[in-house]
C-alpha atoms as a PDB file:
ATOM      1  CA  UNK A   1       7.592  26.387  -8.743  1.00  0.00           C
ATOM      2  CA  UNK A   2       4.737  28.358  -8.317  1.00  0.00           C
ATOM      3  CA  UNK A   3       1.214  27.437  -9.486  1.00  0.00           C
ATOM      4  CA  UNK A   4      -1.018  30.256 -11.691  1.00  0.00           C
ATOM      5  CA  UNK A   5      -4.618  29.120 -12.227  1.00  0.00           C
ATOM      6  CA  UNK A   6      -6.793  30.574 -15.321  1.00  0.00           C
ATOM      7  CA  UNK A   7      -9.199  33.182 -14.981  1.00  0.00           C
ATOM      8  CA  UNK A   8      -7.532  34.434 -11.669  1.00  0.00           C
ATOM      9  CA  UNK A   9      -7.162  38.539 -11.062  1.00  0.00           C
ATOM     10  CA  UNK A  10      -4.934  37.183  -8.003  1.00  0.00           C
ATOM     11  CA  UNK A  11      -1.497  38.360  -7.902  1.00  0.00           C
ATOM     12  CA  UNK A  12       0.721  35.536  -8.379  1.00  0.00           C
ATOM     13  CA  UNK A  13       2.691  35.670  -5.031  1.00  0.00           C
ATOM     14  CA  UNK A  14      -0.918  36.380  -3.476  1.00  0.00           C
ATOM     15  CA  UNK A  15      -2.489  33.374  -4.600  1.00  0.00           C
ATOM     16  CA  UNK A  16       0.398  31.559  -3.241  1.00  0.00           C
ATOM     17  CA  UNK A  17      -0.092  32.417   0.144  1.00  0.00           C
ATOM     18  CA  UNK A  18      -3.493  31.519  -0.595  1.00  0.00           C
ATOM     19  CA  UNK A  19      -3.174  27.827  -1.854  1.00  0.00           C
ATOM     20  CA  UNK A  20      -0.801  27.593   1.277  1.00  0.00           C
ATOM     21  CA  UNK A  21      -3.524  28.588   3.777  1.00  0.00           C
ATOM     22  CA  UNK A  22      -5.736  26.275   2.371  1.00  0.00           C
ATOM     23  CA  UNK A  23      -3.651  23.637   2.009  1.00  0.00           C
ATOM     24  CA  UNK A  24      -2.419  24.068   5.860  1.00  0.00           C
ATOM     25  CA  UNK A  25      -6.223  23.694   6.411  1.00  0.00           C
ATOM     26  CA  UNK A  26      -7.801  20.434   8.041  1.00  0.00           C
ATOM     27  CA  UNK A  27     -10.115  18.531   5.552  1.00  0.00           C
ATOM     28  CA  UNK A  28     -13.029  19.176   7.587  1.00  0.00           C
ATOM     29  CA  UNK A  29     -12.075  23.472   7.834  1.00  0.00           C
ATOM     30  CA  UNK A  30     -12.033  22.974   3.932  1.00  0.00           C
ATOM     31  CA  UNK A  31     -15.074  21.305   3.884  1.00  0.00           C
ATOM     32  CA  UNK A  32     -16.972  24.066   5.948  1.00  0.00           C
ATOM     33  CA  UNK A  33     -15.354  27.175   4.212  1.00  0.00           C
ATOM     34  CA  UNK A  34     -16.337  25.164   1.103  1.00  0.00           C
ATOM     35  CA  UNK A  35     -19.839  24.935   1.864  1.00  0.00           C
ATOM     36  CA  UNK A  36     -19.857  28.526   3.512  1.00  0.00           C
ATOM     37  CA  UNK A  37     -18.702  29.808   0.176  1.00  0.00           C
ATOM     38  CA  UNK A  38     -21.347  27.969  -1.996  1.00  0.00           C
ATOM     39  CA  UNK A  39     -23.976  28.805   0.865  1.00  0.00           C
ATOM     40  CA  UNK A  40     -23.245  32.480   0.146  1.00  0.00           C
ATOM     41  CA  UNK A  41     -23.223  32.234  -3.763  1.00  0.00           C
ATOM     42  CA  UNK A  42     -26.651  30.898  -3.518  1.00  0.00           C
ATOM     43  CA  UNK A  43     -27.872  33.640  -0.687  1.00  0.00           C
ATOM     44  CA  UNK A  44     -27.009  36.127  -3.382  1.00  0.00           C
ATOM     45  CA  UNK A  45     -28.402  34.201  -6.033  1.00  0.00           C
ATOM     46  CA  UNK A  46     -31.267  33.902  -4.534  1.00  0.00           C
ATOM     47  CA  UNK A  47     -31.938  37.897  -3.415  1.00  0.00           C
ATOM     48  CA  UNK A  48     -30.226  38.800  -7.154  1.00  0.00           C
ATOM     49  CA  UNK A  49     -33.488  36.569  -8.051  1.00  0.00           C
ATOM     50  CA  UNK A  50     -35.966  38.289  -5.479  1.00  0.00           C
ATOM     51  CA  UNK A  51     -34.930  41.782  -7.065  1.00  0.00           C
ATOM     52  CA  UNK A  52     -35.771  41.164 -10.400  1.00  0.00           C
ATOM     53  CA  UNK A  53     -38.924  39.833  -9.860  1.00  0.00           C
ATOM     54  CA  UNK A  54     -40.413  41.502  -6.655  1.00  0.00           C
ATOM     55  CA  UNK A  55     -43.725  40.301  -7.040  1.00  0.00           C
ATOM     56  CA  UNK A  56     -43.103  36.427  -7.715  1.00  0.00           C
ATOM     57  CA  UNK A  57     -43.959  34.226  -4.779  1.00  0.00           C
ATOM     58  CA  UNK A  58     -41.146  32.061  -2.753  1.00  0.00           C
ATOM     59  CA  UNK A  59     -42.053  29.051  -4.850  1.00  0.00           C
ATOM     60  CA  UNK A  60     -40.892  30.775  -8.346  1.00  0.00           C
ATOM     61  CA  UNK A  61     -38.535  32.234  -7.009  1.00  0.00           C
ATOM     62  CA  UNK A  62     -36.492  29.123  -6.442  1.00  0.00           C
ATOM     63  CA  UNK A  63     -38.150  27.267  -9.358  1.00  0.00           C
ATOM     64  CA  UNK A  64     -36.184  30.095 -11.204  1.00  0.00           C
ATOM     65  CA  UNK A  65     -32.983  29.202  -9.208  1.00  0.00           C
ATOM     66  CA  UNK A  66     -32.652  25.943  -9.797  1.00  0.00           C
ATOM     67  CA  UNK A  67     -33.442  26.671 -13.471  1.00  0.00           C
ATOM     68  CA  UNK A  68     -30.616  28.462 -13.241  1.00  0.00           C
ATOM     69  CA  UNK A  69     -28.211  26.969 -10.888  1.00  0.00           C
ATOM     70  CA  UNK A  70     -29.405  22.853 -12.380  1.00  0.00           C
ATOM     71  CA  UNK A  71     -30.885  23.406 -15.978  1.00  0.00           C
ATOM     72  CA  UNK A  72     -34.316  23.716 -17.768  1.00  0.00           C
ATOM     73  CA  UNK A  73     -35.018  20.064 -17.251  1.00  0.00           C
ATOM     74  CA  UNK A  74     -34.296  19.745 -13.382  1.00  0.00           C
ATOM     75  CA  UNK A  75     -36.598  22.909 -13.093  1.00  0.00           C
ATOM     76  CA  UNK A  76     -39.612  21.914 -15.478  1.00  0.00           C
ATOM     77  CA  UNK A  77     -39.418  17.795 -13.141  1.00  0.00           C
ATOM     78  CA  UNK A  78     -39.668  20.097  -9.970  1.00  0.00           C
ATOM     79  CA  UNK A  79     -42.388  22.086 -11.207  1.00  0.00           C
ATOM     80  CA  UNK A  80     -44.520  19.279 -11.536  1.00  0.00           C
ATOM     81  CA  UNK A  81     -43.610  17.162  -8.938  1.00  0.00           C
ATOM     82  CA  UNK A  82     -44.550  20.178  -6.796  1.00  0.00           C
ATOM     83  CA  UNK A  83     -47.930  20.747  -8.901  1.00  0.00           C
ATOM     84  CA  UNK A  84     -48.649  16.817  -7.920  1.00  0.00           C
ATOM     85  CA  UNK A  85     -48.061  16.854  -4.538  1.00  0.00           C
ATOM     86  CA  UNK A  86     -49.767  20.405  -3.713  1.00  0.00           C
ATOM     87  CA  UNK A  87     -52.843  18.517  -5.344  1.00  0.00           C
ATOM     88  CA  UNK A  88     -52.545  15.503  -3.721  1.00  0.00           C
END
């Protein structure tokens, strides 16, 4: 039986092959491409971030990532917590 997943533009026989090359993967060649792929995702996060606001400094920029990426609350503790320890 053959496995469809939601929200896929993947050709059914396609994504087989796929889930079959991963699956023939070793746990620790999953692990890798896994973090390779999220690595990425937040590279272009990150420069998507840079473009829209050329002139903000390093520092907002990834204030505004993790806003994004964690939520308003992870992103408003960081900002202080920053604030603090730049002052002290």
């Amino acid at each position: 039986m053959r496995q469809s997943l939601p929200f896929t533009d993947t050709a059914p026989d396609a994504l087989a092959v796929q889930l079959d090359c991963i699956r023939a993967m070793r746990p620790l060649d999953r692990l890798q491409k896994a973090c390779a792929l999220s690595n990425r995702g937040r590279r272009q996060a990150m420069e998507a971030l840079r473009r829209r606001y050329p002139t903000a400094a390093p520092e907002e920029i990834r204030l505004r990532y993790v806003r994004l990426a964690y939520g308003e609350q992870l992103a408003a503790d960081l900002g202080r917590w920053l604030e603090e320890r730049c002052r002290g």
